[in-house]
Protein backbone atom coordinates (compact mmCIF):
# COMPACT_ATOMS: atom_id res chain seq x y z
CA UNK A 1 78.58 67.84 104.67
CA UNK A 2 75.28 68.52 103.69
CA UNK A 3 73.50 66.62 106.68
CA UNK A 4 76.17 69.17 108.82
CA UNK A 5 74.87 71.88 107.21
CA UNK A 6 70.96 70.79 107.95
CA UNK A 7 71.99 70.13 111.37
CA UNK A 8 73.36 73.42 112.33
CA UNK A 9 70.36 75.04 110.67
CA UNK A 10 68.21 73.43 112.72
CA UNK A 11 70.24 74.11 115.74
CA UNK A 12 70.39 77.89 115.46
CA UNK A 13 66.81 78.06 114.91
CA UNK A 14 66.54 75.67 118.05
CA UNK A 15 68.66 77.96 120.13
CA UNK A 16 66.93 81.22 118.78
CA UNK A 17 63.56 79.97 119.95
CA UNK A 18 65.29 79.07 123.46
CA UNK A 19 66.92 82.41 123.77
CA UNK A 20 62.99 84.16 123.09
CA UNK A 21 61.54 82.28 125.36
CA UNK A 22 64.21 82.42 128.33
CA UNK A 23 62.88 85.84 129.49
CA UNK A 24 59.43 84.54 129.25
CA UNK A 25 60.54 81.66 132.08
CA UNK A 26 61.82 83.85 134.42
CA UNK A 27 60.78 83.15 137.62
CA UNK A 28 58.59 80.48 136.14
CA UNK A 29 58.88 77.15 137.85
CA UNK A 30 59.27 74.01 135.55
CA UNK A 31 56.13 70.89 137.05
CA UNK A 32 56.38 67.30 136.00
CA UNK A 33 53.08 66.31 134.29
CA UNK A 34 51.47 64.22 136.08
CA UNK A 35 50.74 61.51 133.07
CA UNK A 36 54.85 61.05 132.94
CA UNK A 37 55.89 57.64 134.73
CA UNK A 38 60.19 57.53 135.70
CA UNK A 39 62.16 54.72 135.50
CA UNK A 40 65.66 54.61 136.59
CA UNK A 41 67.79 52.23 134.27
CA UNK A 42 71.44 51.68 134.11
CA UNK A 43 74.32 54.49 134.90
CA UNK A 44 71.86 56.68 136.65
CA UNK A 45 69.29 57.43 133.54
CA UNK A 46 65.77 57.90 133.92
CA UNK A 47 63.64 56.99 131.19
CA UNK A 48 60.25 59.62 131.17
CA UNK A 49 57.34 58.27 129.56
CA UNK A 50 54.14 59.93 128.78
CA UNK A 51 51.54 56.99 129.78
CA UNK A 52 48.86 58.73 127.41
CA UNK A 53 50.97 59.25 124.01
CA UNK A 54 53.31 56.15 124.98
CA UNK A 55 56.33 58.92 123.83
CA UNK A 56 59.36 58.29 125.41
CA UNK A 57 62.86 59.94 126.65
CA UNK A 58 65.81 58.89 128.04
CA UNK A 59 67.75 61.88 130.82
CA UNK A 60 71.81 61.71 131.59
CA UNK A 61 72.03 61.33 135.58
CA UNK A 62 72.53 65.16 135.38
CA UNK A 63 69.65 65.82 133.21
CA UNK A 64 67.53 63.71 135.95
CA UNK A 65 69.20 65.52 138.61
CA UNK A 66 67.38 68.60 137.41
CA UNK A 67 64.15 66.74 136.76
CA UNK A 68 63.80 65.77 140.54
CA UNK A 69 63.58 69.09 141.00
CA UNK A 70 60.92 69.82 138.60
CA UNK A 71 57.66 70.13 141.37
CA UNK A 72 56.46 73.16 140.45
CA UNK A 73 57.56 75.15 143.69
CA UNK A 74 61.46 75.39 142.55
CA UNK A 75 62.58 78.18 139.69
CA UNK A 76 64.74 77.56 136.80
CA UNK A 77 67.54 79.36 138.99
CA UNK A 78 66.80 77.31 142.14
CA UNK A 79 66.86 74.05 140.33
CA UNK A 80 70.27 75.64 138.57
CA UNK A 81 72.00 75.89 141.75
CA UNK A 82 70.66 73.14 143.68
CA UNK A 83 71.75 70.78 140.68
CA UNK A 84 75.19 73.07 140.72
CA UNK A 85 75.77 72.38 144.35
CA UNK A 86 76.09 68.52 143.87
CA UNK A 87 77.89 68.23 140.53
CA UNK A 88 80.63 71.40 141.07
CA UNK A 89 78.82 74.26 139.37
CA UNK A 90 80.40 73.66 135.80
CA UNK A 91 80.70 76.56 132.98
CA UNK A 92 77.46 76.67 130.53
CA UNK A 93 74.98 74.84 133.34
CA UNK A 94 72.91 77.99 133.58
CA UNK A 95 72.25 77.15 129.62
CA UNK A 96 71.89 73.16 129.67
CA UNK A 97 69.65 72.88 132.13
CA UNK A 98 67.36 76.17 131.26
CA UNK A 99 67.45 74.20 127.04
CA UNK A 100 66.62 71.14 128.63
CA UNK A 101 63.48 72.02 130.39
CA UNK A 102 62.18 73.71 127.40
CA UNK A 103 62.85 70.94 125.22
CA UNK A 104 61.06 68.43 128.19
CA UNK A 105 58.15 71.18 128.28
CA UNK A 106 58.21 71.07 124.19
CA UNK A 107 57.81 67.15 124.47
CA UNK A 108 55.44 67.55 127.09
CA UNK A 109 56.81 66.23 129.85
CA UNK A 110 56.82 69.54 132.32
CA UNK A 111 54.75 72.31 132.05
CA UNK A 112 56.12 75.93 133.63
CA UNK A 113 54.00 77.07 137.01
CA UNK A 114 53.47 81.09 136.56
CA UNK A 115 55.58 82.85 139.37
CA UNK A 116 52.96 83.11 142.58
CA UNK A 117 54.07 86.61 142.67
CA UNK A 118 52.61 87.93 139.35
CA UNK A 119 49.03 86.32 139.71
C-alpha cells in the first residue's frame, strides 16, 4: 500500500510537469540525438542507447513507431497522426506519444527543434 501510495505521488507530479510543458512543445518538432545508436530486438522493440553515458532504453513497437519519426522536420501532431494512421488511431494516443517524447527528451535521447516559423 504504501509503495502504491509513493507511486501515484510520483505519477501526478510526473503528469503535472507533462501537462506544463505540452504548450511549450507546440509546434516543436521532437530530433533524435545524434549520440543515440537503435537496435531492433525481438517483437519489434528498439533498444536506444546513448553511446556517450552508455544509458539505455527499451521502446514497445509503437513507442518506436513514433521514434522513426523523430528527425526534427515532423511535429508532435504530425508524428501523432502518421503513427495513428498505421496502428487505427486509438483513444489517449494524442497523450502517450506527446509523454513519451518528453520522457525520451528528459533521458536525453531527443531534443525538440524550435518551430521554423517563430525564429
Amino acid at each position: 500500500m504504501e509503495n502504491e501510495d509513493i507511486y501515484n505521488t510520483k505519477f501526478e507530479h510526473y503528469q503535472k510537469k507533462i501537462d506544463n510543458r505540452d504548450s511549450s512543445c507546440q509546434g516543436q518538432r521532437p530530433k533524435r540525438q545524434k549520440k543515440i545508436e537503435t537496435r531492433t530486438i525481438q517483437g519489434g522493440q528498439v533498444v536506444l542507447r546513448d553511446r556517450i553515458s552508455n544509458s539505455s532504453i527499451t521502446l514497445s513497437p509503437i513507442a518506436a513507431m513514433a521514434w522513426e519519426f523523430c528527425d526534427g522536420l515532423n511535429t508532435i501532431d504530425d508524428i501523432v497522426e502518421s503513427v495513428g494512421e498505421l496502428i487505427g488511431n486509438p483513444e489517449g494516443l494524442h497523450s502517450k506519444i506527446k509523454q513519451l517524447l518528453n520522457q525520451l527528451a528528459e533521458a536525453g535521447f531527443l531534443i525538440f527543434e524550435p518551430d521554423p516559423s517563430k525564429k
